[in-house]
C-alpha atoms as a PDB file:
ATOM      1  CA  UNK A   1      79.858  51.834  65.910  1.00  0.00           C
ATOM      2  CA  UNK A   2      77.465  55.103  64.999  1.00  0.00           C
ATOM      3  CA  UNK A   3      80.158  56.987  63.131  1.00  0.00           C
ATOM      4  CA  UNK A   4      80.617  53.591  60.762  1.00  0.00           C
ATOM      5  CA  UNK A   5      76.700  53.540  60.429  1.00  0.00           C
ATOM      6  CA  UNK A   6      76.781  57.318  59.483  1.00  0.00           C
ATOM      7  CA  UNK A   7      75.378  58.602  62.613  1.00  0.00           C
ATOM      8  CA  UNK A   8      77.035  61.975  64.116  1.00  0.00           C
ATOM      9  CA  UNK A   9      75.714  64.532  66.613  1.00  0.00           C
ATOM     10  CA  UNK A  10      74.155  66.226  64.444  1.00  0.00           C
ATOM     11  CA  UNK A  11      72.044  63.106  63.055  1.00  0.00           C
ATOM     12  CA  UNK A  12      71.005  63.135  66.883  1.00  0.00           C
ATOM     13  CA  UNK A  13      69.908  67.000  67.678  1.00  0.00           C
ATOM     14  CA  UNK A  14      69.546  68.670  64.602  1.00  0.00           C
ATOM     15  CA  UNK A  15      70.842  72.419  63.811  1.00  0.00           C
ATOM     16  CA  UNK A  16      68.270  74.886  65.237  1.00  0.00           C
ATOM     17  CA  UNK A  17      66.120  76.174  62.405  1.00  0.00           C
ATOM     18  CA  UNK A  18      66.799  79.752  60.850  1.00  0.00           C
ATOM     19  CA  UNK A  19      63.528  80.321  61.653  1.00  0.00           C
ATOM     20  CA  UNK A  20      63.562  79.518  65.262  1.00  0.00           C
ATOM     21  CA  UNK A  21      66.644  81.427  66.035  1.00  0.00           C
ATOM     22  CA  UNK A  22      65.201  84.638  66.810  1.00  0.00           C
ATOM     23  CA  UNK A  23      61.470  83.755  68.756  1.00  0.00           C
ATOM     24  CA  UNK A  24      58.907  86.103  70.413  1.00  0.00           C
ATOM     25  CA  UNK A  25      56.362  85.199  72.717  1.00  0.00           C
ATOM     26  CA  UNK A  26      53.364  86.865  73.375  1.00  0.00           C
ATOM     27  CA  UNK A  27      52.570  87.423  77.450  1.00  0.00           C
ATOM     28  CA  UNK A  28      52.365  84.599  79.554  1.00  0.00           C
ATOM     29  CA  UNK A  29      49.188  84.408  80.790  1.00  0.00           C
ATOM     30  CA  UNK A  30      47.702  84.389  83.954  1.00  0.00           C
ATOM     31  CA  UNK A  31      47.730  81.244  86.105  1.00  0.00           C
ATOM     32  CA  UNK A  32      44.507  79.020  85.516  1.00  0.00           C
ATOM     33  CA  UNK A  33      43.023  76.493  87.811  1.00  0.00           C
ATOM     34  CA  UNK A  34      43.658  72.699  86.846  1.00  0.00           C
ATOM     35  CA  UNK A  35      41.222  70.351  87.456  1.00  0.00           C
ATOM     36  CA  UNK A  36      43.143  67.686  87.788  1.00  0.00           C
ATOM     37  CA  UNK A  37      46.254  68.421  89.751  1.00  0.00           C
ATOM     38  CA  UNK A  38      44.152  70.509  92.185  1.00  0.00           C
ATOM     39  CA  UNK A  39      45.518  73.836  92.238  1.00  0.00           C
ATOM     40  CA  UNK A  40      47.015  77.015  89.733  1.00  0.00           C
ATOM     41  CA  UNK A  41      49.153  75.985  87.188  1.00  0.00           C
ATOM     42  CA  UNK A  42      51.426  78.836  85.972  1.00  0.00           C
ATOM     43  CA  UNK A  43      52.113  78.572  81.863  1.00  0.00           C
ATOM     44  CA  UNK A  44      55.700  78.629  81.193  1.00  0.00           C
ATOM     45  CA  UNK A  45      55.664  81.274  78.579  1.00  0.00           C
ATOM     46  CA  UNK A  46      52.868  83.040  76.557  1.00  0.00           C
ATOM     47  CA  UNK A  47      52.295  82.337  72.689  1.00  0.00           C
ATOM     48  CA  UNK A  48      54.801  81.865  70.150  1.00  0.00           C
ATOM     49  CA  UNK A  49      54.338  85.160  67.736  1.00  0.00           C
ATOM     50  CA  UNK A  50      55.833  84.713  64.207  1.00  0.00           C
ATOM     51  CA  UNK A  51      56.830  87.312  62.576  1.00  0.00           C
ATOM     52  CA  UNK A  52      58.464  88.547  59.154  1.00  0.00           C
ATOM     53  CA  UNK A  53      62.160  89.451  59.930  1.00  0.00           C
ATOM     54  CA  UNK A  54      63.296  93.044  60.061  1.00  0.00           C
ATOM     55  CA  UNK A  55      66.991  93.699  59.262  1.00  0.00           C
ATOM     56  CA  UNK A  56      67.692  93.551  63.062  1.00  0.00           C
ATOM     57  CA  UNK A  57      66.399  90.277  63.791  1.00  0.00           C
ATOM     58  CA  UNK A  58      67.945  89.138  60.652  1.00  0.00           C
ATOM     59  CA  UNK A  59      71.311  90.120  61.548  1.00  0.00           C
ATOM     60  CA  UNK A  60      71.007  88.611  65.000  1.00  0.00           C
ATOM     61  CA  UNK A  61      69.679  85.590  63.175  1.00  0.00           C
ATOM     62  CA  UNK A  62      72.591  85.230  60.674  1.00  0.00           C
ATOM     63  CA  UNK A  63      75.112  85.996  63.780  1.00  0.00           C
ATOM     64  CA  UNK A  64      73.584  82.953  65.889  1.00  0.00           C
ATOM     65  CA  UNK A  65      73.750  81.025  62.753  1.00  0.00           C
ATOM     66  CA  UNK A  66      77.651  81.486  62.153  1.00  0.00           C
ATOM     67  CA  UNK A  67      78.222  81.301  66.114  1.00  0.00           C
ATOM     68  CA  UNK A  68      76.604  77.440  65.881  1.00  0.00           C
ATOM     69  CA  UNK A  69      78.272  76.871  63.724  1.00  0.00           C
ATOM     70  CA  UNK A  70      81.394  77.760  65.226  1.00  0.00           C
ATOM     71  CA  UNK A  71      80.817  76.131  68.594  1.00  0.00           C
ATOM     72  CA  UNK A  72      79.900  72.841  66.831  1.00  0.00           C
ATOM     73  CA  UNK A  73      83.771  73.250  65.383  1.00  0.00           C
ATOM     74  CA  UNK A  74      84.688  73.344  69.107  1.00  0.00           C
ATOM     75  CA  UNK A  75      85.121  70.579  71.786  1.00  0.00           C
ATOM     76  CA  UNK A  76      82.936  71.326  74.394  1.00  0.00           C
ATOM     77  CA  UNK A  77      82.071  68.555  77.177  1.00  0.00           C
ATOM     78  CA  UNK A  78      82.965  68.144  81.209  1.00  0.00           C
ATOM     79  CA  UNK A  79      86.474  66.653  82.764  1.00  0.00           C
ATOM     80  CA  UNK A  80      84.753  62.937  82.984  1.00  0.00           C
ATOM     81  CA  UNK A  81      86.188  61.931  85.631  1.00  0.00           C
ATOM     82  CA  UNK A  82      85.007  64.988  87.766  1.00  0.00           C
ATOM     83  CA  UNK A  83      81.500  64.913  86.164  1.00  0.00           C
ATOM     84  CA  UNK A  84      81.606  61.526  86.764  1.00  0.00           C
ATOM     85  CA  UNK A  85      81.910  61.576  90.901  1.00  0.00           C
ATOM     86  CA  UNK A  86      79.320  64.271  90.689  1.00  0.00           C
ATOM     87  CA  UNK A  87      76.477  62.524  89.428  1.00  0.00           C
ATOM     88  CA  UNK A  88      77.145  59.508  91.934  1.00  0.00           C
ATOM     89  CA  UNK A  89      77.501  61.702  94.987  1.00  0.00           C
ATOM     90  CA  UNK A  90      74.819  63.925  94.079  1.00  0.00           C
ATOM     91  CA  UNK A  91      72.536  60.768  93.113  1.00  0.00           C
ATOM     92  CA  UNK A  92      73.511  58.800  96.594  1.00  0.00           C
ATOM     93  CA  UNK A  93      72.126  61.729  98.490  1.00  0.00           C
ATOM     94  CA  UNK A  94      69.327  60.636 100.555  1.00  0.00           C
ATOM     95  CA  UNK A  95      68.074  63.992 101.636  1.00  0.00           C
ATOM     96  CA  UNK A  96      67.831  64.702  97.251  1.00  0.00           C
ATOM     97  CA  UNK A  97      64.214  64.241  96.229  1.00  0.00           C
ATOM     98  CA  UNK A  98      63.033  64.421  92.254  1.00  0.00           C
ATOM     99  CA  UNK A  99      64.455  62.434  89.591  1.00  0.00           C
ATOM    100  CA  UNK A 100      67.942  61.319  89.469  1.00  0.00           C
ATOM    101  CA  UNK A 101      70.709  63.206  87.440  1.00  0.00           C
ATOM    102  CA  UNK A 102      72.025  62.274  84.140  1.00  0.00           C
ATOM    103  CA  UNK A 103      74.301  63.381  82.043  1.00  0.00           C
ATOM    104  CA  UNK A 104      73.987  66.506  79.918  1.00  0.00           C
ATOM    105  CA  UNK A 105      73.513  65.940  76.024  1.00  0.00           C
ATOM    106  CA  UNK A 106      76.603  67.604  75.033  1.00  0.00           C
ATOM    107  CA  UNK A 107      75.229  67.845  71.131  1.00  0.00           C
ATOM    108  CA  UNK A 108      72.919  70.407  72.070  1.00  0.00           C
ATOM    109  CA  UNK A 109      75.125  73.589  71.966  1.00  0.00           C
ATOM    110  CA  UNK A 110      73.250  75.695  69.608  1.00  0.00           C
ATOM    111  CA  UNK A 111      72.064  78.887  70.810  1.00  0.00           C
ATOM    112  CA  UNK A 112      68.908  81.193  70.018  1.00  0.00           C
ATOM    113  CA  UNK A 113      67.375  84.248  71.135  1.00  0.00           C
ATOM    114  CA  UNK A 114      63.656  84.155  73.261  1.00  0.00           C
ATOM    115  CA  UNK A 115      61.904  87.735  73.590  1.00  0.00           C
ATOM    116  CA  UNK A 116      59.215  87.952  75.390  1.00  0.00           C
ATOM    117  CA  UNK A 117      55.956  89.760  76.130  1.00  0.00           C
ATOM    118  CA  UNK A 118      55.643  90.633  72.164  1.00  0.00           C
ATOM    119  CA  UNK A 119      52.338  91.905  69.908  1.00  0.00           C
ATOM    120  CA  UNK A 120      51.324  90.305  67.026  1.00  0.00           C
ATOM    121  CA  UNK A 121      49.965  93.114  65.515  1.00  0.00           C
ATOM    122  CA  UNK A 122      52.959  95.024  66.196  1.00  0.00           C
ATOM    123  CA  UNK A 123      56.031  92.631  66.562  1.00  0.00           C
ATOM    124  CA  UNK A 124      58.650  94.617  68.888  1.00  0.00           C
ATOM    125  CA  UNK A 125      61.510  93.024  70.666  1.00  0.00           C
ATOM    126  CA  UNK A 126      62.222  95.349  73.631  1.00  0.00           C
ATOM    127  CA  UNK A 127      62.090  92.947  76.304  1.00  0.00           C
ATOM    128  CA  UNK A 128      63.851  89.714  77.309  1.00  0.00           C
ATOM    129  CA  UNK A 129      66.042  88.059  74.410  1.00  0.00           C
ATOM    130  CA  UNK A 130      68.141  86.118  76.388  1.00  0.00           C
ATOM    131  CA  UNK A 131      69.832  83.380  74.946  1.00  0.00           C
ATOM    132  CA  UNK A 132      69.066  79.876  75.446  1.00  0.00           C
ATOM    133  CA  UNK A 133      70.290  76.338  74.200  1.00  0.00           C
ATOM    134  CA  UNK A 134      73.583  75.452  74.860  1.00  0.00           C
ATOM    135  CA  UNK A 135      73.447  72.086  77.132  1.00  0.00           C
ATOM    136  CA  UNK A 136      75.946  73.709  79.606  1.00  0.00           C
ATOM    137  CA  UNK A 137      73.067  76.641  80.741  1.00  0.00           C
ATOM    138  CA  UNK A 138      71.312  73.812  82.336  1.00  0.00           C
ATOM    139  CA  UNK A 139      73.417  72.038  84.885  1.00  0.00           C
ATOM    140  CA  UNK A 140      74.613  73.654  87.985  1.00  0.00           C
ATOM    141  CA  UNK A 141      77.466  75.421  88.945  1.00  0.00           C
ATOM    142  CA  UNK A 142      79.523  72.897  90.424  1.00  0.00           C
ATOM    143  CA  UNK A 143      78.950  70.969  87.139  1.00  0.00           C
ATOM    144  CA  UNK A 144      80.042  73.818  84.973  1.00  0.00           C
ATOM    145  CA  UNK A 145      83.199  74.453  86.648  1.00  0.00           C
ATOM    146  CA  UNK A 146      83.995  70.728  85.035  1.00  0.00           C
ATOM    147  CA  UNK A 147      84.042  72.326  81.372  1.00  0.00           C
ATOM    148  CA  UNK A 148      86.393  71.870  79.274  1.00  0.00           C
ATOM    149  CA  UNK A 149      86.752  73.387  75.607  1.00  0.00           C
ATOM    150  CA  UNK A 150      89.086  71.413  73.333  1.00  0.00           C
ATOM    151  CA  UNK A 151      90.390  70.145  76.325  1.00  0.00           C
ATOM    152  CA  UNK A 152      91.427  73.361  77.841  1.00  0.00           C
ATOM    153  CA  UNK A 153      90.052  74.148  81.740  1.00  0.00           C
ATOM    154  CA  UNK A 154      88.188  76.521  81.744  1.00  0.00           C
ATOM    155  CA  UNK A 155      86.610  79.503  84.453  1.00  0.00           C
ATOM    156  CA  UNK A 156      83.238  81.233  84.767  1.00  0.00           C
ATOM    157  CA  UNK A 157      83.395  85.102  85.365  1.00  0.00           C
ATOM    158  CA  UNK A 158      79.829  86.516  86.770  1.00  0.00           C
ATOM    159  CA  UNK A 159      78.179  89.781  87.030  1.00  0.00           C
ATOM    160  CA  UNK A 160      77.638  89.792  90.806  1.00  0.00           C
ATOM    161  CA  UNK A 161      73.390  90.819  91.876  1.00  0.00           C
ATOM    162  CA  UNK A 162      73.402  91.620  87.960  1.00  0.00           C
ATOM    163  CA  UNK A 163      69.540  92.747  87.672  1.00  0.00           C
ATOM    164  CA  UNK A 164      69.601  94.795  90.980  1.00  0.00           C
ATOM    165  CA  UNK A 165      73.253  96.764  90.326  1.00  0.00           C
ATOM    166  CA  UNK A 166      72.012  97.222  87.178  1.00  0.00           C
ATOM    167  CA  UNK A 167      68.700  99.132  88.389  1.00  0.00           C
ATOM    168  CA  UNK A 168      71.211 101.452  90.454  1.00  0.00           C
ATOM    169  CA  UNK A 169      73.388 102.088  87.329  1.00  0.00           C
ATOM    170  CA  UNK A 170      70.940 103.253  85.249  1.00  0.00           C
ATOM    171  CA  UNK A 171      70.161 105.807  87.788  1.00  0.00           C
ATOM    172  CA  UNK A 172      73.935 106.740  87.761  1.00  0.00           C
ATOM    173  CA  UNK A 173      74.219 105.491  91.237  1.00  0.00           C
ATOM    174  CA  UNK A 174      76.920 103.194  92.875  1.00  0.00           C
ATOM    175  CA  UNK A 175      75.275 100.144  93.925  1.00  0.00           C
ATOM    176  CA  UNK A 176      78.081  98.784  95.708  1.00  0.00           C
ATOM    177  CA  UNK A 177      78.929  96.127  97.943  1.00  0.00           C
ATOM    178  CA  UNK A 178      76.524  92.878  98.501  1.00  0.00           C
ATOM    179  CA  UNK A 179      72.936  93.794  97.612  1.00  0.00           C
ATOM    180  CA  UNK A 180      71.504  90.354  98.780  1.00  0.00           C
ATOM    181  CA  UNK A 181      72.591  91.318 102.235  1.00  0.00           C
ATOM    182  CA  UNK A 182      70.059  92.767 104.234  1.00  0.00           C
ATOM    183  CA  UNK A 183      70.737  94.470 107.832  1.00  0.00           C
ATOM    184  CA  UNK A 184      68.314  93.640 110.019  1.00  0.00           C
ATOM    185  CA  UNK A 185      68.045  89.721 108.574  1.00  0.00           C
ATOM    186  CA  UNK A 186      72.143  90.074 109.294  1.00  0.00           C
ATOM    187  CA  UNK A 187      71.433  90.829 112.969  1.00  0.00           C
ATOM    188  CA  UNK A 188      68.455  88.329 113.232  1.00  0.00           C
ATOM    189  CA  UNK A 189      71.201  85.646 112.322  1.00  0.00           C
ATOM    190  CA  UNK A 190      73.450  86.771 114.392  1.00  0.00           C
ATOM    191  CA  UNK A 191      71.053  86.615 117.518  1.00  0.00           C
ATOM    192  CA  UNK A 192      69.691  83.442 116.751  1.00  0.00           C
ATOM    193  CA  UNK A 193      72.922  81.880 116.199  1.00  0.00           C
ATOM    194  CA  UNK A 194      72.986  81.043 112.938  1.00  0.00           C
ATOM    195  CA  UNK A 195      75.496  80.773 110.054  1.00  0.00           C
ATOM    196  CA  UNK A 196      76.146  83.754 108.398  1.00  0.00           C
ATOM    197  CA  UNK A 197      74.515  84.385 105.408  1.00  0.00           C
ATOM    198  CA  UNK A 198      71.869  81.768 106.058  1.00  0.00           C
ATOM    199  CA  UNK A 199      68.669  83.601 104.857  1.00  0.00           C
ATOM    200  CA  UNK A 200      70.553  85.169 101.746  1.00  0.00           C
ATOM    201  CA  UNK A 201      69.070  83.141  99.176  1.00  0.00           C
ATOM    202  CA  UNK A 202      65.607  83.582 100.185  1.00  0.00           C
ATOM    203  CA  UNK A 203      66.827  87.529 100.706  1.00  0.00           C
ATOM    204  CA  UNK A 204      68.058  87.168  96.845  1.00  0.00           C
ATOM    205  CA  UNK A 205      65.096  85.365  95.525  1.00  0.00           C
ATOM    206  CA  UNK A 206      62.772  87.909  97.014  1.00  0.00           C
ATOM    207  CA  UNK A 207      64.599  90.641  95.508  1.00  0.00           C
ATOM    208  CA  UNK A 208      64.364  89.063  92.066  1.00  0.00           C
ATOM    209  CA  UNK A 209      60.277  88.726  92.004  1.00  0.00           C
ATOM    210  CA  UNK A 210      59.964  92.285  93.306  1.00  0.00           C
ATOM    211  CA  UNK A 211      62.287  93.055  89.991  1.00  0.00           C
ATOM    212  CA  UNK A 212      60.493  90.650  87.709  1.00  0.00           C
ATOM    213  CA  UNK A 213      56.703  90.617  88.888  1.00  0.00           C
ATOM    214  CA  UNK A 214      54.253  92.671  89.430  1.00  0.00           C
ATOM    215  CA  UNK A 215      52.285  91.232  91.849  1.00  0.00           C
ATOM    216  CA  UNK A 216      52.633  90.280  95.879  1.00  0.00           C
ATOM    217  CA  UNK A 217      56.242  88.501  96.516  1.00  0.00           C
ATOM    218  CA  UNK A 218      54.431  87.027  99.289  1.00  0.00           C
ATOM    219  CA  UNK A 219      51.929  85.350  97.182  1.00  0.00           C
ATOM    220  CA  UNK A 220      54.257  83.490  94.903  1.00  0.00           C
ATOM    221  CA  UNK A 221      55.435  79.848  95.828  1.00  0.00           C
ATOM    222  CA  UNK A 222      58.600  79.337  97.385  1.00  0.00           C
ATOM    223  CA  UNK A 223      61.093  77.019  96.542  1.00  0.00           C
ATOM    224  CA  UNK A 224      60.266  73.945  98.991  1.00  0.00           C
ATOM    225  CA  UNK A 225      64.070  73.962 100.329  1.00  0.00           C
ATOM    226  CA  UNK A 226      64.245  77.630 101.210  1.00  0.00           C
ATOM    227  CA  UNK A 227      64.784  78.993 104.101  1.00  0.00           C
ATOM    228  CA  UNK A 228      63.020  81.723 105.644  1.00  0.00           C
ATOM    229  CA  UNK A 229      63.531  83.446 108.901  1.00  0.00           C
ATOM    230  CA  UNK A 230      60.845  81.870 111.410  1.00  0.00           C
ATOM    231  CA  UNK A 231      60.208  84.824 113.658  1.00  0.00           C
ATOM    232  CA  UNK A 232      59.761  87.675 110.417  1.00  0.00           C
ATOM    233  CA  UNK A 233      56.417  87.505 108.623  1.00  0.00           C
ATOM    234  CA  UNK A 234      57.499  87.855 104.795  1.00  0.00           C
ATOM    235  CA  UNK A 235      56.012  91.063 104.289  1.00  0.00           C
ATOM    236  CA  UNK A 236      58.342  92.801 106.789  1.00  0.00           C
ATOM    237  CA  UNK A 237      60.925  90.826 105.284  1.00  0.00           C
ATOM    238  CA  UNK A 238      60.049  92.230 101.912  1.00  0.00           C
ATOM    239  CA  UNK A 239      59.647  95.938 103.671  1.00  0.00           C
ATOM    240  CA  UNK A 240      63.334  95.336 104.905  1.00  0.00           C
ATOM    241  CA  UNK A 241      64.186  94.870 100.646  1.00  0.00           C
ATOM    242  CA  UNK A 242      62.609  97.831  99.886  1.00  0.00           C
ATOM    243  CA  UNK A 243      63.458 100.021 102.523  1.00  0.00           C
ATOM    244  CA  UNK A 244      67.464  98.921 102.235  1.00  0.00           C
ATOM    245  CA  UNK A 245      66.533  99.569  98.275  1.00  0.00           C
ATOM    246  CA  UNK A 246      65.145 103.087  98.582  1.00  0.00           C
ATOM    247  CA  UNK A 247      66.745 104.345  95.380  1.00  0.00           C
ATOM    248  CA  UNK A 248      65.727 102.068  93.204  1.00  0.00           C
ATOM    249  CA  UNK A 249      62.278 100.602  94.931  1.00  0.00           C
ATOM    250  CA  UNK A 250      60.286 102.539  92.531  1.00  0.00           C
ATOM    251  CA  UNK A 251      61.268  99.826  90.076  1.00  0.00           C
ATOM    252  CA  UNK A 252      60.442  97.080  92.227  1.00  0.00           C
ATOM    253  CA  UNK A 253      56.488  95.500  91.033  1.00  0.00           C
ATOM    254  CA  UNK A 254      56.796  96.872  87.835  1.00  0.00           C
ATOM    255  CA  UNK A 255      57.996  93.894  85.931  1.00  0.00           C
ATOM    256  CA  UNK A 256      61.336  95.672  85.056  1.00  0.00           C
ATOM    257  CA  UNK A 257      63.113  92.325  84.893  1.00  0.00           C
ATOM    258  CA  UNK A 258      62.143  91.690  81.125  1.00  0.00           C
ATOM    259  CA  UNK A 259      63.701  95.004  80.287  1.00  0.00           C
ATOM    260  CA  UNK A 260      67.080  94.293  82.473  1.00  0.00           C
ATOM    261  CA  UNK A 261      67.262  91.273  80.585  1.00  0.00           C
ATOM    262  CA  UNK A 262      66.953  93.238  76.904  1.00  0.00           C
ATOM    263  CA  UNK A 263      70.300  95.040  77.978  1.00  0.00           C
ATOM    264  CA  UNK A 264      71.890  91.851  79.700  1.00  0.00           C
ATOM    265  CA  UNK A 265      71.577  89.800  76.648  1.00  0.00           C
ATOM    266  CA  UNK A 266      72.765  92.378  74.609  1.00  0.00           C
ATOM    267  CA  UNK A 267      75.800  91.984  76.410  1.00  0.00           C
ATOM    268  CA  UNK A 268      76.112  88.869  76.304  1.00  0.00           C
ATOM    269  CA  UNK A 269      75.190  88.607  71.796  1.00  0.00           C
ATOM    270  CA  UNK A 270      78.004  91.339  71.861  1.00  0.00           C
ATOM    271  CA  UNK A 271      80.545  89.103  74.028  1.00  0.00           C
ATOM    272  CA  UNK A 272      79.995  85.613  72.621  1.00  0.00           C
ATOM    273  CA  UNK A 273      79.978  87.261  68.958  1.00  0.00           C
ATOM    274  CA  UNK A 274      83.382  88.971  69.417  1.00  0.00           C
ATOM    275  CA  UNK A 275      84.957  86.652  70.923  1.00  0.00           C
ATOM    276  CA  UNK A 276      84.264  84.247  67.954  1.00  0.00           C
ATOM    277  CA  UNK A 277      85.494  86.933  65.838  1.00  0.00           C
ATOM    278  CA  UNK A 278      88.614  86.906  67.161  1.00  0.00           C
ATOM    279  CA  UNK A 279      88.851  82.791  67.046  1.00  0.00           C
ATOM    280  CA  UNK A 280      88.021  81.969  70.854  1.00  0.00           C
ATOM    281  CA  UNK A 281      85.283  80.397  72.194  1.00  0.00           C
ATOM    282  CA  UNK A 282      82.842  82.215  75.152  1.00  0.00           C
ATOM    283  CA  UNK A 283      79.414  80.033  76.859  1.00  0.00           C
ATOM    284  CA  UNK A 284      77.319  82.010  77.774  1.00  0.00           C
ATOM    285  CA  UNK A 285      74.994  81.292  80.860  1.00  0.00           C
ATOM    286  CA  UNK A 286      73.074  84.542  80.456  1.00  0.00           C
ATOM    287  CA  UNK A 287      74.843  87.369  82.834  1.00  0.00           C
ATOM    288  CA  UNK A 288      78.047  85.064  82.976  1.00  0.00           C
ATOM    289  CA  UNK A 289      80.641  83.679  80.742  1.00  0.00           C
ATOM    290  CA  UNK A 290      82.759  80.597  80.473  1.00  0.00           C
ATOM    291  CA  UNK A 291      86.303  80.468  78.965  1.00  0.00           C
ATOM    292  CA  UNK A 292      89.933  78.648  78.885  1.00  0.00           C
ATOM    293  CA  UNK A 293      91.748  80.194  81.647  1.00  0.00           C
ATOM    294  CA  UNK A 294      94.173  81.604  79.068  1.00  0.00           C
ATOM    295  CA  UNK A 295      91.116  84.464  77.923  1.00  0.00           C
ATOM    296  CA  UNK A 296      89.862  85.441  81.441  1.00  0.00           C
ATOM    297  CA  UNK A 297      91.822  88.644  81.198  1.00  0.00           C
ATOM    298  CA  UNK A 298      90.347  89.229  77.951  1.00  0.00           C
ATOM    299  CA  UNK A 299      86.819  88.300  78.617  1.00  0.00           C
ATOM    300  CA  UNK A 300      86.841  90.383  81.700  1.00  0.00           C
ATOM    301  CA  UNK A 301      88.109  93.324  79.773  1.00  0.00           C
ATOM    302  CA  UNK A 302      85.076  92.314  77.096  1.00  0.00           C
ATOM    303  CA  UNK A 303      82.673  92.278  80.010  1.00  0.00           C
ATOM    304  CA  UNK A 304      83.672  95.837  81.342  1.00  0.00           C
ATOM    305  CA  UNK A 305      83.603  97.079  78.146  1.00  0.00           C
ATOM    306  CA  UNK A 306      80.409  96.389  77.013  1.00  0.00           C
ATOM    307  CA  UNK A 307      78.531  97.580  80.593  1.00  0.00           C
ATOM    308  CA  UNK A 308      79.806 100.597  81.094  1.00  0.00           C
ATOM    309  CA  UNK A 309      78.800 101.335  76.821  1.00  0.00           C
ATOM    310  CA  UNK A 310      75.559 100.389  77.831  1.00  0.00           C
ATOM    311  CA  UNK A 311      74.809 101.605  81.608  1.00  0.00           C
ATOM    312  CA  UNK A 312      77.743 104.160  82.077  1.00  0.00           C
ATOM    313  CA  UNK A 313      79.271 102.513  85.370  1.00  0.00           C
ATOM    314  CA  UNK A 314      81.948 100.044  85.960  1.00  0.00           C
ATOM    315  CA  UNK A 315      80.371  96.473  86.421  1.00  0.00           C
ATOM    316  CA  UNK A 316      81.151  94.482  89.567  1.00  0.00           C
ATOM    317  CA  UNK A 317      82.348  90.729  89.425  1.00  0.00           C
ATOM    318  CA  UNK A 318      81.718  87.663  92.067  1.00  0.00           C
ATOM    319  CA  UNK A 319      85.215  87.428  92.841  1.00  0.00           C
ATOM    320  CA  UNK A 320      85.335  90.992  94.041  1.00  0.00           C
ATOM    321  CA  UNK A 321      82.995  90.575  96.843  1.00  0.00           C
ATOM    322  CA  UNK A 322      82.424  88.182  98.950  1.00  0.00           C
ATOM    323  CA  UNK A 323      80.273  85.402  97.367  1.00  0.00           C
END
């Protein structure tokens, strides 16, 4: 009944702007106390900066522009059966708090570029410019491995501990194996009795503020459904981080996360705007891609390619290690 009334998707969620294609942010500022909720309230982002384009940011922007427009030539939605059975069994959970799932709005699959801690009086756009946008960044895993494009399955190859291997590849160091896997929290599971691997999220989530902060990891708020070992105070937890990441630690606190992130999306602009050129379709979900099974080959040799350009070492993938 829309389509005879005229409406399409894109009468529903517009094209993104030329302007807003390219964005920079000024620094998010600190956390301010809030009356009325009772406690800190941590802004999102800092300032929107506007800014006359440069040839750089007017190439990316023209590049986004034809990508959009490419992806909204493609068929991009969840198997919906399988999506489906996820949203009732995740929405019949009694333990799941928040509000309940829907499904994604599979118009939205235009991307843009967000950099972040920019000057007005001197736009720059060293740091961040991930890309953002396409509905499929925003549901989880499970949901993503649902995607079809123009009916074609489809796989999700990841940069396994991106940010962290990354840190020991600019440094011309290995980096190998699982870098969310600390020793002594290993052997703490072990003599407690408890699954293997237990603590590694809260393990990988520390990791990540002592990349992206600059403050105390101990001071920020945990997710409510972490775990955390018991018996070990955080800070020796965090000393167990930094002493298992000696040769990079001198990285760790100094908010080196935006800058990781200036060389990640790079990689991923470079992947998702070759692959168009060559008349296939890549998602990307920031430091991993989604593709018909038919280009994995492909889009792993793509993702090899443009790491070792760019940090000099072979990248490692998920489904090389253990996950």
């Amino acid at each position: 009944m829309a389509l005879e009334f005229g409406v399409t998707p894109t009468s529903i969620i517009p094209d993104v702007p030329q302007e807003d294609l390219v964005q920079l942010y000024a620094t998010k500022p600190m956390p301010r106390y809030d009356r009325l909720r009772g406690g800190l309230v941590q802004p999102r982002k800092g300032k929107r900066i506007w800014f006359d384009p440069t040839p750089q940011t007017q190439q990316w922007s023209d590049t986004l522009a034809a990508i959009n427009a490419f992806y909204r030539q493609q068929k991009i939605e969840p198997a919906p059966d399988f999506l489906e059975a996820w949203l009732s069994e995740r929405n019949a959970d009694p333990d799941r708090g928040g509000p309940r799932y829907r499904m994604p709005e599979l118009f939205g699959t235009d991307l843009y570029r967000v950099f972040n801690n920019g000057d007005a009086a001197d736009p720059r756009f060293d740091l961040g410019g991930r890309l953002f946008g396409g509905w499929w960044m925003y549901v989880s895993e499970t949901a993503r491995s649902a995607i079809t494009i123009n009916g074609q399955t489809t796989i999700e190859l990841d940069y396994a501990q991106c940010h962290p291997r990354m840190l020991y590849h600019e440094r011309d160091l290995p980096g190998d194996g699982e870098l969310y896997t600390v020793p002594e929290i290993v052997a703490y599971e072990i003599e407690t009795g408890k699954e293997p691997r237990t603590y590694r999220p809260c393990i990988k989530w520390l990791t990540q503020i002592l990349i992206n902060g600059r403050g105390r990891p101990e001071a920020v708020e945990p997710p409510g459904d972490m775990l955390f070992p018991p018996d070990i105070p955080l800070k020796r937890v965090i000393g167990f981080i930094e002493a298992m990441h000696q040769p990079i630690a001198d990285s760790f606190r100094t908010g080196a996360g935006l800058r990781l992130m200036r060389t990640e999306s790079d990689i991923a602009f470079e992947i998702v705007a070759t692959a168009m050129a060559e008349g296939w379709t890549v998602l990307p979900v920031h430091d991993s891609f989604i593709t018909t099974i038919d280009r994995r080959d492909r889009l792993k040799a793509m993702m090899v390619d443009a790491y070792v350009w760019r940090l000099g070492r072979e990248p490692v993938f998920k489904d090389n290690i253990i996950k």
